[in-house]
Protein backbone atom coordinates (compact mmCIF):
# COMPACT_ATOMS: atom_id res chain seq x y z
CA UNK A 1 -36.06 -48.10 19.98
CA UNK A 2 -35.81 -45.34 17.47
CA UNK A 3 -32.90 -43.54 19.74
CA UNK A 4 -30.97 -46.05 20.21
CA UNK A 5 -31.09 -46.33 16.34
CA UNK A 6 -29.69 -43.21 15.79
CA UNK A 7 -27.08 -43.41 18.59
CA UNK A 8 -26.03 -46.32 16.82
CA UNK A 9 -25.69 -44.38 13.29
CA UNK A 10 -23.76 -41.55 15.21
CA UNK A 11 -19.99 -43.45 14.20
CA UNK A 12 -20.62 -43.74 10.80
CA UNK A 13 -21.42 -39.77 10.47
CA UNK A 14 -17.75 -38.89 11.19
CA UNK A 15 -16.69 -41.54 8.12
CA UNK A 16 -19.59 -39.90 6.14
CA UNK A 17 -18.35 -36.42 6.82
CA UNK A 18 -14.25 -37.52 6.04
CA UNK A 19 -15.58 -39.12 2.72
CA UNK A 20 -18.25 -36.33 1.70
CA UNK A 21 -14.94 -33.52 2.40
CA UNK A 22 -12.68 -35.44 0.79
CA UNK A 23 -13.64 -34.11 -2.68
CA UNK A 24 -13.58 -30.25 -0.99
CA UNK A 25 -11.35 -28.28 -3.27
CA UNK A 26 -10.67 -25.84 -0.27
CA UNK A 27 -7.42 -25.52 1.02
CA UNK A 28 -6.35 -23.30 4.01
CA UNK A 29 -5.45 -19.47 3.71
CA UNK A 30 -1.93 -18.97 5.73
CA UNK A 31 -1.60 -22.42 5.06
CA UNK A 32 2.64 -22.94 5.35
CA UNK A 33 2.28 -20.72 8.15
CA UNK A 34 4.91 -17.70 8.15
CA UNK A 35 6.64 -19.34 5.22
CA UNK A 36 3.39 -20.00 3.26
CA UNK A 37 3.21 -18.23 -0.10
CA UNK A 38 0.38 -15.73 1.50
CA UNK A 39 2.23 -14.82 4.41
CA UNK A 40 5.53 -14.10 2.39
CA UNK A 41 3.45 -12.13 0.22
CA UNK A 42 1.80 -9.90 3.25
CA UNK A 43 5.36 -9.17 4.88
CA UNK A 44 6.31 -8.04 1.24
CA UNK A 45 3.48 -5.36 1.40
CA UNK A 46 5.06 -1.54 2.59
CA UNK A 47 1.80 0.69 3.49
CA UNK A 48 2.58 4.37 2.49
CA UNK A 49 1.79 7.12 4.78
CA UNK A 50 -1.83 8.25 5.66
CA UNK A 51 -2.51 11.42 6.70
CA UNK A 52 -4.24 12.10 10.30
CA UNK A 53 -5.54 10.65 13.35
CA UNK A 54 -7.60 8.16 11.73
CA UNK A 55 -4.78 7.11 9.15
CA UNK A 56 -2.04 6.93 11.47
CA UNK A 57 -4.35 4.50 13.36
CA UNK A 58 -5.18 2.29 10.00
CA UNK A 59 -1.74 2.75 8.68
CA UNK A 60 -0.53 0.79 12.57
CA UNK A 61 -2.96 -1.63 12.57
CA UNK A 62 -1.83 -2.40 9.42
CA UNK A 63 1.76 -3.04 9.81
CA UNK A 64 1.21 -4.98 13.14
CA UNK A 65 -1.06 -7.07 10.52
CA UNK A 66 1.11 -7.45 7.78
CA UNK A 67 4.22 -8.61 9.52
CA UNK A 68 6.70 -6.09 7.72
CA UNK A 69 9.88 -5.77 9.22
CA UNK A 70 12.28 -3.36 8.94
CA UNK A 71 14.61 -3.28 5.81
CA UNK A 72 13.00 -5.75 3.95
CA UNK A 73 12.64 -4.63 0.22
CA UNK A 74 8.60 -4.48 -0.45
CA UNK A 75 7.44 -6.12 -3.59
CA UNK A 76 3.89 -4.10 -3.17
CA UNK A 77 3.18 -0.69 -2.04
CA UNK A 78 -0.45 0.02 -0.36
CA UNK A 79 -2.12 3.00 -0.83
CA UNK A 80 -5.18 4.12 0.76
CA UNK A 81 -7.14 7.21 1.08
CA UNK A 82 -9.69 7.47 3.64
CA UNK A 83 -12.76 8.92 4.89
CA UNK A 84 -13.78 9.68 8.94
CA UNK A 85 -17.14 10.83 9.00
CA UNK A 86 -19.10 11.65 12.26
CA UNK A 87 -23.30 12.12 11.59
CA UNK A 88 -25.88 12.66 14.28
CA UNK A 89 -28.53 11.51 14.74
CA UNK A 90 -31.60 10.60 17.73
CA UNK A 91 -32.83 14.32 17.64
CA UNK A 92 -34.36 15.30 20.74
CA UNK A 93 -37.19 18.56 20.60
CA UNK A 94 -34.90 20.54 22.02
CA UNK A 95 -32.80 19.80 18.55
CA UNK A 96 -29.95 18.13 20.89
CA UNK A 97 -27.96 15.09 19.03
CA UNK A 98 -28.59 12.22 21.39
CA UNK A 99 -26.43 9.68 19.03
CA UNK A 100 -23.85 9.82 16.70
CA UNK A 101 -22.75 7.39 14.20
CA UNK A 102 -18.93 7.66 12.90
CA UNK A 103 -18.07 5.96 9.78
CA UNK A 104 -14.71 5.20 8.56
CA UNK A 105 -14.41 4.73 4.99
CA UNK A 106 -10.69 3.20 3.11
CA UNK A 107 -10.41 3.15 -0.87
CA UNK A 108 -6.76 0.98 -0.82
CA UNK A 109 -5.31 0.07 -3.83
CA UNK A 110 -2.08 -2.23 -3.86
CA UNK A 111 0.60 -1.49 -6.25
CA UNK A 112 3.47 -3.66 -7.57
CA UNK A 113 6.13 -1.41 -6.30
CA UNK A 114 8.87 -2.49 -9.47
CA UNK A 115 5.42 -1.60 -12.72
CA UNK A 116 3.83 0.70 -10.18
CA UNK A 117 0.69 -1.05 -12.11
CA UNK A 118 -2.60 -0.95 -9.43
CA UNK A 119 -3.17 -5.33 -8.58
CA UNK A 120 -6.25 -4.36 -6.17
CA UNK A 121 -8.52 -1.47 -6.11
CA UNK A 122 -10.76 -1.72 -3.19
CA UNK A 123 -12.60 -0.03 -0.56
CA UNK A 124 -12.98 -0.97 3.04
CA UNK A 125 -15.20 0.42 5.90
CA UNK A 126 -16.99 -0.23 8.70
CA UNK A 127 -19.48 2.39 11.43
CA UNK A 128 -19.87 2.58 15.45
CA UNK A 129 -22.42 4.35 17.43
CA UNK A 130 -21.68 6.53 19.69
CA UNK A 131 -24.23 7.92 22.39
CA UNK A 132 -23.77 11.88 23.09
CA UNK A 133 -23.77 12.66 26.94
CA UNK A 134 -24.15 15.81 29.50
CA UNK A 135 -20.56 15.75 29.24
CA UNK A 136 -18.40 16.68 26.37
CA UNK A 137 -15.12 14.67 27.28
CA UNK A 138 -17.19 11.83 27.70
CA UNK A 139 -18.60 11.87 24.17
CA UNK A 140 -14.64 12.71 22.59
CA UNK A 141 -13.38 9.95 24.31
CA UNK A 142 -16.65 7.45 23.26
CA UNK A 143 -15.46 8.94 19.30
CA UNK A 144 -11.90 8.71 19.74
CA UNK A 145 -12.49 4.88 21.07
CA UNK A 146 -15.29 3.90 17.92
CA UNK A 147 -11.89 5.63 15.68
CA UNK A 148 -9.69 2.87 17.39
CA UNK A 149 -12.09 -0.10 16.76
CA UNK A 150 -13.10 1.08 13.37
CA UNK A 151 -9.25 1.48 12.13
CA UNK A 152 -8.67 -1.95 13.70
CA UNK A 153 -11.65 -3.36 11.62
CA UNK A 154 -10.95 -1.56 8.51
CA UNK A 155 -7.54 -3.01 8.62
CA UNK A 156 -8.48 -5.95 8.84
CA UNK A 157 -10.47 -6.09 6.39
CA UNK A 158 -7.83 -4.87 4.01
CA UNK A 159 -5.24 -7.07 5.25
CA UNK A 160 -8.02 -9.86 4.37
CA UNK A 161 -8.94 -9.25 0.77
CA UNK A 162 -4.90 -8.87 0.34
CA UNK A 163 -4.19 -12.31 1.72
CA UNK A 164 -7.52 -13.50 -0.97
CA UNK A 165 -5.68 -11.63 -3.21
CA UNK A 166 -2.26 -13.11 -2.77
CA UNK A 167 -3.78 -16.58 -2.03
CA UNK A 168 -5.58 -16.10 -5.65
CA UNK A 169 -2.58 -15.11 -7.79
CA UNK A 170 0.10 -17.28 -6.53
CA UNK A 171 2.26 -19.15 -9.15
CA UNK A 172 0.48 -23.00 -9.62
CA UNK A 173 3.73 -24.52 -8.82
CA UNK A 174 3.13 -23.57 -4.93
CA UNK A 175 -0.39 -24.44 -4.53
């Protein structure tokens, strides 16, 4: 008797749940969509060069983030400084690395490109392991694909506490 009790409760949760949100204060991200305040303020972001590999990698996952396209005036510059580091680890007795763990580090900071005054001064980062094998070209190409994932991630992350950022500091009159 008891189950059929609850099955009988089961449409009033959905009423419960409408009622108990309805006094939620959250309100989408990208809401708007490409013409939301947060997206407009993403595509307004220009990402200044990086220097290597690892920030040519960032500096693309980035843009293909952001949205950017080409001669649009940017309202904020990004500037980020970053830090590849590859450590070994897993020891063997023969003092052979066995593992390796690469880390990939971003301090960003976004600038309002007309004050050049710093908005956002964060850092960003993320790690992969990476298993050392009999074979060197094996183990280059296993660090060379954790750099690809871990620029990917790091930009992402950056491109999220932007959007936070934007979401947070937009004028009241378009909330």
């Amino acid at each position: 008797m008891r189950a059929w009790a609850a099955l009988a409760a089961l449409p009033a949760l959905p009423a419960f749940a409408a009622l108990a949100l309805s006094g939620c204060t959250l309100r989408p991200l990208y809401g708007g969509g490409s013409t939301g305040a947060v997206a407009q303020a993403l595509r307004g972001v220009a990402v200044a060069p990086i220097p290597g590999r690892a920030g040519w990698l960032v500096r693309t996952a980035l843009e293909d983030r952001l949205g950017n396209g080409p001669g649009a005036s940017p309202v904020y510059r990004l500037e980020i400084e970053l830090d590849d580091d590859i450590t070994g680890f897993g020891i063997r007795s023969d003092n052979a690395v066995t593992r390796e763990r690469r880390t990939l580090r971003a301090r960003y900071r976004l600038v309002d490109a007309g004050r050049g005054t710093v908005l956002l001064d964060a850092t960003a980062g993320s790690d992969a392991g990476v298993d050392v094998v009999s074979s060197e070209y094996a183990t280059v190409a296993a660090e060379q694909t954790a750099l690809e994932r871990l620029s990917v991630e790091v930009a992402e992350q950056i491109v999220s506490r932007i959007a936070l950022y934007a979401a947070r500091t937009r004028p009241a009159e378009s909330r």
